[in-house]
C-alpha atoms as a PDB file:
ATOM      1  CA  UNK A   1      58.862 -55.814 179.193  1.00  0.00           C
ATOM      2  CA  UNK A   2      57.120 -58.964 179.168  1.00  0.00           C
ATOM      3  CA  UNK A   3      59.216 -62.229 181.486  1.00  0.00           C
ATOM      4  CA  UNK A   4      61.792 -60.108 183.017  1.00  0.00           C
ATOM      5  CA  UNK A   5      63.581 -59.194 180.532  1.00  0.00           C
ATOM      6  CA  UNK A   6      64.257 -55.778 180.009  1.00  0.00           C
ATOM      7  CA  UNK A   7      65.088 -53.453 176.435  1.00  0.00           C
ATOM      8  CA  UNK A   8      66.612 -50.696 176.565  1.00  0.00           C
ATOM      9  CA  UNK A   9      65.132 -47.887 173.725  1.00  0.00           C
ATOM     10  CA  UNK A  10      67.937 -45.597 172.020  1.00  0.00           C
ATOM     11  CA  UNK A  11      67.151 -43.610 169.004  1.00  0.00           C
ATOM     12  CA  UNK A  12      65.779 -47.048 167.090  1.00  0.00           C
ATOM     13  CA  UNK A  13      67.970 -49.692 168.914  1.00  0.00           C
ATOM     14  CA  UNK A  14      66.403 -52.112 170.148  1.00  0.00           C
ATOM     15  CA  UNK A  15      68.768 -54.436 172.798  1.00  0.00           C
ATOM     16  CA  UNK A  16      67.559 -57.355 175.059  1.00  0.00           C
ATOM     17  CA  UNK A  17      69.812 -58.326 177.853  1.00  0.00           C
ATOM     18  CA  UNK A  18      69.857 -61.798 177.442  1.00  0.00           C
ATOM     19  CA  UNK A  19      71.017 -61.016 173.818  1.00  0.00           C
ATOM     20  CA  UNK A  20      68.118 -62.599 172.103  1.00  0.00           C
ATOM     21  CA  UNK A  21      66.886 -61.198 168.999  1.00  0.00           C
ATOM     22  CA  UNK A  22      63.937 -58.470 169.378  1.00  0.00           C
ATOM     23  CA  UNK A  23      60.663 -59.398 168.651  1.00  0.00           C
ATOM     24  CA  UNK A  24      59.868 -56.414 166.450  1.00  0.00           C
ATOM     25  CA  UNK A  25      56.198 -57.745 165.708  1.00  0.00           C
ATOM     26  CA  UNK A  26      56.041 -57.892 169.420  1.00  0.00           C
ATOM     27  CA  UNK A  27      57.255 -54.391 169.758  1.00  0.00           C
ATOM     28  CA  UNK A  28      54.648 -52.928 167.650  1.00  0.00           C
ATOM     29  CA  UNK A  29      51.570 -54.510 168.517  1.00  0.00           C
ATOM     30  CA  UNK A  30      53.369 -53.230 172.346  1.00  0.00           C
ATOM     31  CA  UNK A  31      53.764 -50.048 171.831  1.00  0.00           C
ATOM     32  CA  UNK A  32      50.042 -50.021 169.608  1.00  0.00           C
ATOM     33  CA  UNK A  33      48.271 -50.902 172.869  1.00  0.00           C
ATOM     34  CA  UNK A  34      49.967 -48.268 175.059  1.00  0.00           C
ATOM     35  CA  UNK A  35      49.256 -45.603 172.614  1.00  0.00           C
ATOM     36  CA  UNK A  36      45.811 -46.394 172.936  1.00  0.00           C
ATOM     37  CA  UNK A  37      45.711 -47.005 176.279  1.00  0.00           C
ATOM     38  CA  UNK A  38      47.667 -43.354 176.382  1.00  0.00           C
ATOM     39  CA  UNK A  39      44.627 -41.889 174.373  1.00  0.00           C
ATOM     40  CA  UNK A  40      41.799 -43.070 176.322  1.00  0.00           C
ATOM     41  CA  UNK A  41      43.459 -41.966 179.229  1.00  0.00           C
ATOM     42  CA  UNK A  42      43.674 -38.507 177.549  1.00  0.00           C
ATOM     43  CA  UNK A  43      40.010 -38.448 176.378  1.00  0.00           C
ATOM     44  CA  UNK A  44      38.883 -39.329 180.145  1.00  0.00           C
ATOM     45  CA  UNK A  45      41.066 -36.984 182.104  1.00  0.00           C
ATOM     46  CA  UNK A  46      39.809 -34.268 179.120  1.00  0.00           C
ATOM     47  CA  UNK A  47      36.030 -35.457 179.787  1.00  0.00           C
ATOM     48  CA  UNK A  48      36.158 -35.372 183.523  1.00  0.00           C
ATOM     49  CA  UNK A  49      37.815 -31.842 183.275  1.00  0.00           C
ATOM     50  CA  UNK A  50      34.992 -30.663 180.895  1.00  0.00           C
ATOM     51  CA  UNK A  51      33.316 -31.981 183.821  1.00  0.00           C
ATOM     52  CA  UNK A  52      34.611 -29.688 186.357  1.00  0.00           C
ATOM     53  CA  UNK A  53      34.553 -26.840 184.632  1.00  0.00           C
ATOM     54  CA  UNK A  54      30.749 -27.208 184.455  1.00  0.00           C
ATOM     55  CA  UNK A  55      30.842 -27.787 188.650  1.00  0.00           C
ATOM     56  CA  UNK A  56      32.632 -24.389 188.879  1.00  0.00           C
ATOM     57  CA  UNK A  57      29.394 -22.822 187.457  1.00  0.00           C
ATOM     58  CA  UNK A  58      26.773 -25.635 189.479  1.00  0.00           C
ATOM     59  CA  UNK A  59      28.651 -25.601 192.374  1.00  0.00           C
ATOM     60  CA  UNK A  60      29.911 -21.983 193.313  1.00  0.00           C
ATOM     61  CA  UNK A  61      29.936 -22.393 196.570  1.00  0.00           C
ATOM     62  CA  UNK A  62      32.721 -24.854 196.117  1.00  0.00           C
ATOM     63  CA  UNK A  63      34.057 -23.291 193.066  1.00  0.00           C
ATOM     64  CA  UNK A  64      37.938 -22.840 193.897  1.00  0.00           C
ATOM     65  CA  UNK A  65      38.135 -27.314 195.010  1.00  0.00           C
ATOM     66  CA  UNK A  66      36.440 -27.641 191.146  1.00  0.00           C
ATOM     67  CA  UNK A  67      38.828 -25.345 189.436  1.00  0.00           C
ATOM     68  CA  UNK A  68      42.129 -26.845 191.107  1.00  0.00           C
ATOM     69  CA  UNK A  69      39.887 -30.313 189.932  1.00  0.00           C
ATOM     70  CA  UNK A  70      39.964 -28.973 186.206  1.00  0.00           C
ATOM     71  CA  UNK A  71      43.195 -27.941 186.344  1.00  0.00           C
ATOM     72  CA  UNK A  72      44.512 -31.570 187.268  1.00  0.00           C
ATOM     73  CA  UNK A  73      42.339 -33.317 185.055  1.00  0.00           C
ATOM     74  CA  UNK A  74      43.481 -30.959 181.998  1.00  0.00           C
ATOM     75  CA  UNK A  75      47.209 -31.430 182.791  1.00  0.00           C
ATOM     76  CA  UNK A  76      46.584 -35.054 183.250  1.00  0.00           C
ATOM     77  CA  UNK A  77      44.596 -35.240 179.666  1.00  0.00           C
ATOM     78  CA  UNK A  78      47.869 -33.551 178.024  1.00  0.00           C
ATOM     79  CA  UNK A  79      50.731 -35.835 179.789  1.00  0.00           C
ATOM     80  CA  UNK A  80      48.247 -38.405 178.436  1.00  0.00           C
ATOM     81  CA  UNK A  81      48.669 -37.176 175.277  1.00  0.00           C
ATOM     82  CA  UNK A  82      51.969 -36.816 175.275  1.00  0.00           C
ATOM     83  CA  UNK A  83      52.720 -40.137 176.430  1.00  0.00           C
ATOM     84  CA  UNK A  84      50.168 -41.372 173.440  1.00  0.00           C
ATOM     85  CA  UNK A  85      52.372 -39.379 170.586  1.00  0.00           C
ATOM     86  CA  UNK A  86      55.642 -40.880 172.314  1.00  0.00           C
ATOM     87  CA  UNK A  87      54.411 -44.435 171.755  1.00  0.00           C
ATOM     88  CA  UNK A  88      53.197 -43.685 168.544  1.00  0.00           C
ATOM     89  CA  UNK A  89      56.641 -42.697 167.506  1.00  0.00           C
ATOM     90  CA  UNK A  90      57.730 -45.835 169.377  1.00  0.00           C
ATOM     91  CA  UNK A  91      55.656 -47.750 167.477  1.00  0.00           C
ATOM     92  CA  UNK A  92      57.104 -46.047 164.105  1.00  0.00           C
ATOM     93  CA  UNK A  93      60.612 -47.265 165.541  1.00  0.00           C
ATOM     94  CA  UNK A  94      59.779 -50.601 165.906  1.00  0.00           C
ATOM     95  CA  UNK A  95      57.318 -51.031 162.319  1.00  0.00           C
ATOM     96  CA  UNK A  96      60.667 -49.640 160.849  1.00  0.00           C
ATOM     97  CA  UNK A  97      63.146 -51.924 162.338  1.00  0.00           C
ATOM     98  CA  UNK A  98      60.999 -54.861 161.262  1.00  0.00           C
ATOM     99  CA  UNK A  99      61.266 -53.768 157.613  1.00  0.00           C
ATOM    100  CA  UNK A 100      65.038 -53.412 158.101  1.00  0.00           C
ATOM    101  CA  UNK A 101      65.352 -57.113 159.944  1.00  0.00           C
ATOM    102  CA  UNK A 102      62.555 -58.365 157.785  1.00  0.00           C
ATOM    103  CA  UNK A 103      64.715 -61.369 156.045  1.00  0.00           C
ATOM    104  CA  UNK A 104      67.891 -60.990 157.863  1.00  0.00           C
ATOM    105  CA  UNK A 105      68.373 -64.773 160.674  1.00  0.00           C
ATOM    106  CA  UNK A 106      69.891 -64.435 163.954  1.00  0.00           C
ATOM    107  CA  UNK A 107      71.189 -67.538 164.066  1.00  0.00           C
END
């Protein structure tokens, strides 16, 4: 969502509302970056919980704050995840509504 304008995403259709043609290229090289944005977020929250878990052992004294810690990071490293496949599939959406444009003027 890139100079106020706004799409709304349903099941493959793409709609601006200033009803200007979608920028599938745009879309895809979009929803590229948050997937990998989504997957390094996934790979740090999954390092800093293989982190904790090594605290619990380290630091028993303070064992329960570092368990709590892993459990956050780990559910963090999966929403991560899941946000990365959901972008990829985004992604997929977008690649394939290019082909299906590809050719076709709005004008």
């Amino acid at each position: 969502m890139t100079g106020g304008k706004h799409h709304h995403h349903h099941h493959g259709h793409h709609v601006q509302e200033d009803s200007k043609p979608v920028d599938y290229a745009k879309e895809v090289k979009h929803h590229k970056h948050n997937e990998h944005l989504a997957e390094l977020g996934a790979i740090a929250a999954g390092a800093f919980a293989v982190h904790e878990k090594h605290k619990i052992k380290k630091d028993p004294a303070h064992a329960h704050r570092h368990k709590v810690e892993e459990r956050i990071a780990t559910t963090v490293a999966v929403a991560a995840g899941g946000y990365a496949l959901h972008e990829r599939h985004e992604k997929k959406e977008a690649k394939k509504q290019m082909k299906h444009h590809h050719g076709h003027h709005f004008f």
